[in-house]
N, C-alpha and C. Protein backbone atom coordinates (compact mmCIF):
# COMPACT_ATOMS: atom_id res chain seq x y z
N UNK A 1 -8.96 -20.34 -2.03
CA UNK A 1 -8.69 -20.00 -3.42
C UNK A 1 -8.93 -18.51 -3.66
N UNK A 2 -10.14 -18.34 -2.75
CA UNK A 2 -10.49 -16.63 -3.73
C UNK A 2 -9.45 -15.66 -2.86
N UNK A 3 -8.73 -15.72 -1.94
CA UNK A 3 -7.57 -15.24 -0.99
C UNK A 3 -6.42 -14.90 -1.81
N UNK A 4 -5.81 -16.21 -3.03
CA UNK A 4 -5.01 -16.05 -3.89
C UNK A 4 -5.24 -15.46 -4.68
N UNK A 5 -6.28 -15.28 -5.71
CA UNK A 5 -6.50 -14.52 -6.27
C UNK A 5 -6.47 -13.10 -5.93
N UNK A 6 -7.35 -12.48 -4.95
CA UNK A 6 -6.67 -11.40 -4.66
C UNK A 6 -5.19 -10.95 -4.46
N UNK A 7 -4.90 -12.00 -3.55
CA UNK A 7 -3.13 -11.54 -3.50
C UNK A 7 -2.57 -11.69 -5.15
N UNK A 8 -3.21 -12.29 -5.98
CA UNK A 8 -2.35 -12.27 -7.09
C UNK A 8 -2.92 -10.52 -8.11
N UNK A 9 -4.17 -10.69 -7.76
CA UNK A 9 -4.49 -9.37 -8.32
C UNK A 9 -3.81 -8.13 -8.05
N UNK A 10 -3.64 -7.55 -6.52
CA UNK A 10 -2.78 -7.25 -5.35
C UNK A 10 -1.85 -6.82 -6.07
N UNK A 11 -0.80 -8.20 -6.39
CA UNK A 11 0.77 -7.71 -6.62
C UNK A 11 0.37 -7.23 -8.46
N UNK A 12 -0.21 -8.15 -8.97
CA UNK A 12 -0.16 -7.44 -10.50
C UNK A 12 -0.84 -6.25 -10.74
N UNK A 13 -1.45 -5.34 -9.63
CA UNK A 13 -1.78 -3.84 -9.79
C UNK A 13 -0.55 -3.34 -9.81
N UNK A 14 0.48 -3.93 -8.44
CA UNK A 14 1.30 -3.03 -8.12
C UNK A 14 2.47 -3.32 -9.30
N UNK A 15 2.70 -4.05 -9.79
CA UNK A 15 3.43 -4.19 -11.08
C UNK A 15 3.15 -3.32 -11.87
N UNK A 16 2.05 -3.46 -12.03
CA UNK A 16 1.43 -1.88 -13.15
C UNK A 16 1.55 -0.96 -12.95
N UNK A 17 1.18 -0.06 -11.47
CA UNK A 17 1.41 0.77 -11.23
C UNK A 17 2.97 1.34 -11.26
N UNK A 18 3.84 0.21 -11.17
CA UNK A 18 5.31 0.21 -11.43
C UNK A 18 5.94 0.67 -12.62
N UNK A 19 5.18 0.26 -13.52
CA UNK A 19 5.26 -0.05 -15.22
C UNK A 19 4.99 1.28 -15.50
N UNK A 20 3.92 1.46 -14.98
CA UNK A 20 3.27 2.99 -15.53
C UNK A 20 4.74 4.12 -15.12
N UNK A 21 4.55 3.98 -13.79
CA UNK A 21 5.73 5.44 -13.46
C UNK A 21 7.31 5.00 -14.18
N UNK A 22 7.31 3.46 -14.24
CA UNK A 22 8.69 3.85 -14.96
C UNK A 22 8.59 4.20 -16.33
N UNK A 23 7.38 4.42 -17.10
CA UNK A 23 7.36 4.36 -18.67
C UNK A 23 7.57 6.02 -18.63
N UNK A 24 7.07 6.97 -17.13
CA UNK A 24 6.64 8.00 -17.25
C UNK A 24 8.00 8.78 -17.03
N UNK A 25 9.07 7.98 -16.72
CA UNK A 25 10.38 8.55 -16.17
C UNK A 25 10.20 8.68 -15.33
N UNK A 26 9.63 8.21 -14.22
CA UNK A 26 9.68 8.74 -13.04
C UNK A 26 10.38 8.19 -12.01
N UNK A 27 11.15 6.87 -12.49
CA UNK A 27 12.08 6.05 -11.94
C UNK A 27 12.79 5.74 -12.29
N UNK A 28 14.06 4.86 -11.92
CA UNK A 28 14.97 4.18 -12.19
C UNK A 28 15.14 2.45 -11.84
N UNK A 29 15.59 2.00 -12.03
CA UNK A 29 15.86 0.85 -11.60
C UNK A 29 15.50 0.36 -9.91
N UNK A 30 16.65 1.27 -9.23
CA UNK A 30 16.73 1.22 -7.77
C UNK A 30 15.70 1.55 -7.75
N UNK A 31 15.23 2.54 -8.01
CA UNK A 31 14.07 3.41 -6.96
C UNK A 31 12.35 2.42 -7.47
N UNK A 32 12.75 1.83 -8.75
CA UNK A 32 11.60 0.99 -9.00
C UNK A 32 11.37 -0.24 -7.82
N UNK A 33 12.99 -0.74 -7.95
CA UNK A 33 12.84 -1.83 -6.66
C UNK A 33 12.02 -1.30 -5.33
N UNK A 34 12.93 -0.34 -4.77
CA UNK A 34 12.84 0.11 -3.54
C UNK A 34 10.88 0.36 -3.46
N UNK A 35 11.00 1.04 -4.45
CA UNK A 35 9.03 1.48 -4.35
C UNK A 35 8.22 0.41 -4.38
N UNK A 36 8.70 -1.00 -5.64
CA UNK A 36 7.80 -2.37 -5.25
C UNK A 36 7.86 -3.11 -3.51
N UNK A 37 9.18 -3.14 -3.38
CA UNK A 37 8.96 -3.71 -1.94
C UNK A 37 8.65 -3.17 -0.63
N UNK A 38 8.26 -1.34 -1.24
CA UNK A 38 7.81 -1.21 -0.18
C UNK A 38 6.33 -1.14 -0.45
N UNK A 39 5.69 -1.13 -1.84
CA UNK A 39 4.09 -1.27 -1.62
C UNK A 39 4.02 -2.96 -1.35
N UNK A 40 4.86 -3.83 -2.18
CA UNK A 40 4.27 -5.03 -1.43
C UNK A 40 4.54 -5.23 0.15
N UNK A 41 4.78 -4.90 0.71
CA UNK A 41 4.84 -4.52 2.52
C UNK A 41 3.96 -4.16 2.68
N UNK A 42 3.86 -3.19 2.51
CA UNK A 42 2.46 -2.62 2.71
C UNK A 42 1.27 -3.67 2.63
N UNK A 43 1.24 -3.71 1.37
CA UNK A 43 0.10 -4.60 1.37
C UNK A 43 -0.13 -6.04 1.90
N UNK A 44 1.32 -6.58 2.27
CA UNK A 44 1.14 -7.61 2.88
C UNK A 44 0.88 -7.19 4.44
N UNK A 45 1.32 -6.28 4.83
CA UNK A 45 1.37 -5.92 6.51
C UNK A 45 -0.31 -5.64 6.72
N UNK A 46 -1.16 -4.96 5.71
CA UNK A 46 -2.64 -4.52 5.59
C UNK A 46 -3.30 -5.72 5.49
N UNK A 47 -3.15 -6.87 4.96
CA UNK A 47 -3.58 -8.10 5.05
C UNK A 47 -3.38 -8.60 5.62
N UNK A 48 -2.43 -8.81 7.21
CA UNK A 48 -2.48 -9.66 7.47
C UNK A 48 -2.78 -8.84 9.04
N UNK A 49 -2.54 -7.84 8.78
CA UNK A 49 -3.61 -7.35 10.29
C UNK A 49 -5.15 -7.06 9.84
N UNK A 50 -5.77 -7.59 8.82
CA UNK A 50 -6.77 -7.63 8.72
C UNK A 50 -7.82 -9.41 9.59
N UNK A 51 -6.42 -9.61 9.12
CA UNK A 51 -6.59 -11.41 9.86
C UNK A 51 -6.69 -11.23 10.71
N UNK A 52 -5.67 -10.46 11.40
CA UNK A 52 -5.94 -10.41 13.02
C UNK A 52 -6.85 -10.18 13.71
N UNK A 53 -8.31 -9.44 12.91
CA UNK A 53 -8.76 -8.53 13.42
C UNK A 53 -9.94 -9.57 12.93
């Protein structure tokens, strides 16, 4: 359980952090996509070689 929670905390930072730069103009549509899936990569690739380890 407490695993999900983080992963849910996880993605709803990175939502925010999303929210924030697009309120700031600092994105567009595409480039909003492109920037979420690549921090959630990230963060899934950082978690799960943490498992490994």
């Amino acid at each position: 359980m407490k695993g999900n929670v983080s992963k849910e905390q996880y993605v709803l930072s990175v939502i925010q952090k999303a929210y924030d730069k697009g309120q700031q103009g600092d994105m567009n549509t595409d480039k909003m996509i492109d920037w979420l899936k690549q921090e959630l990569q990230t963060g899934y690739s950082l978690t799960q070689s943490r498992k490994a380890l």
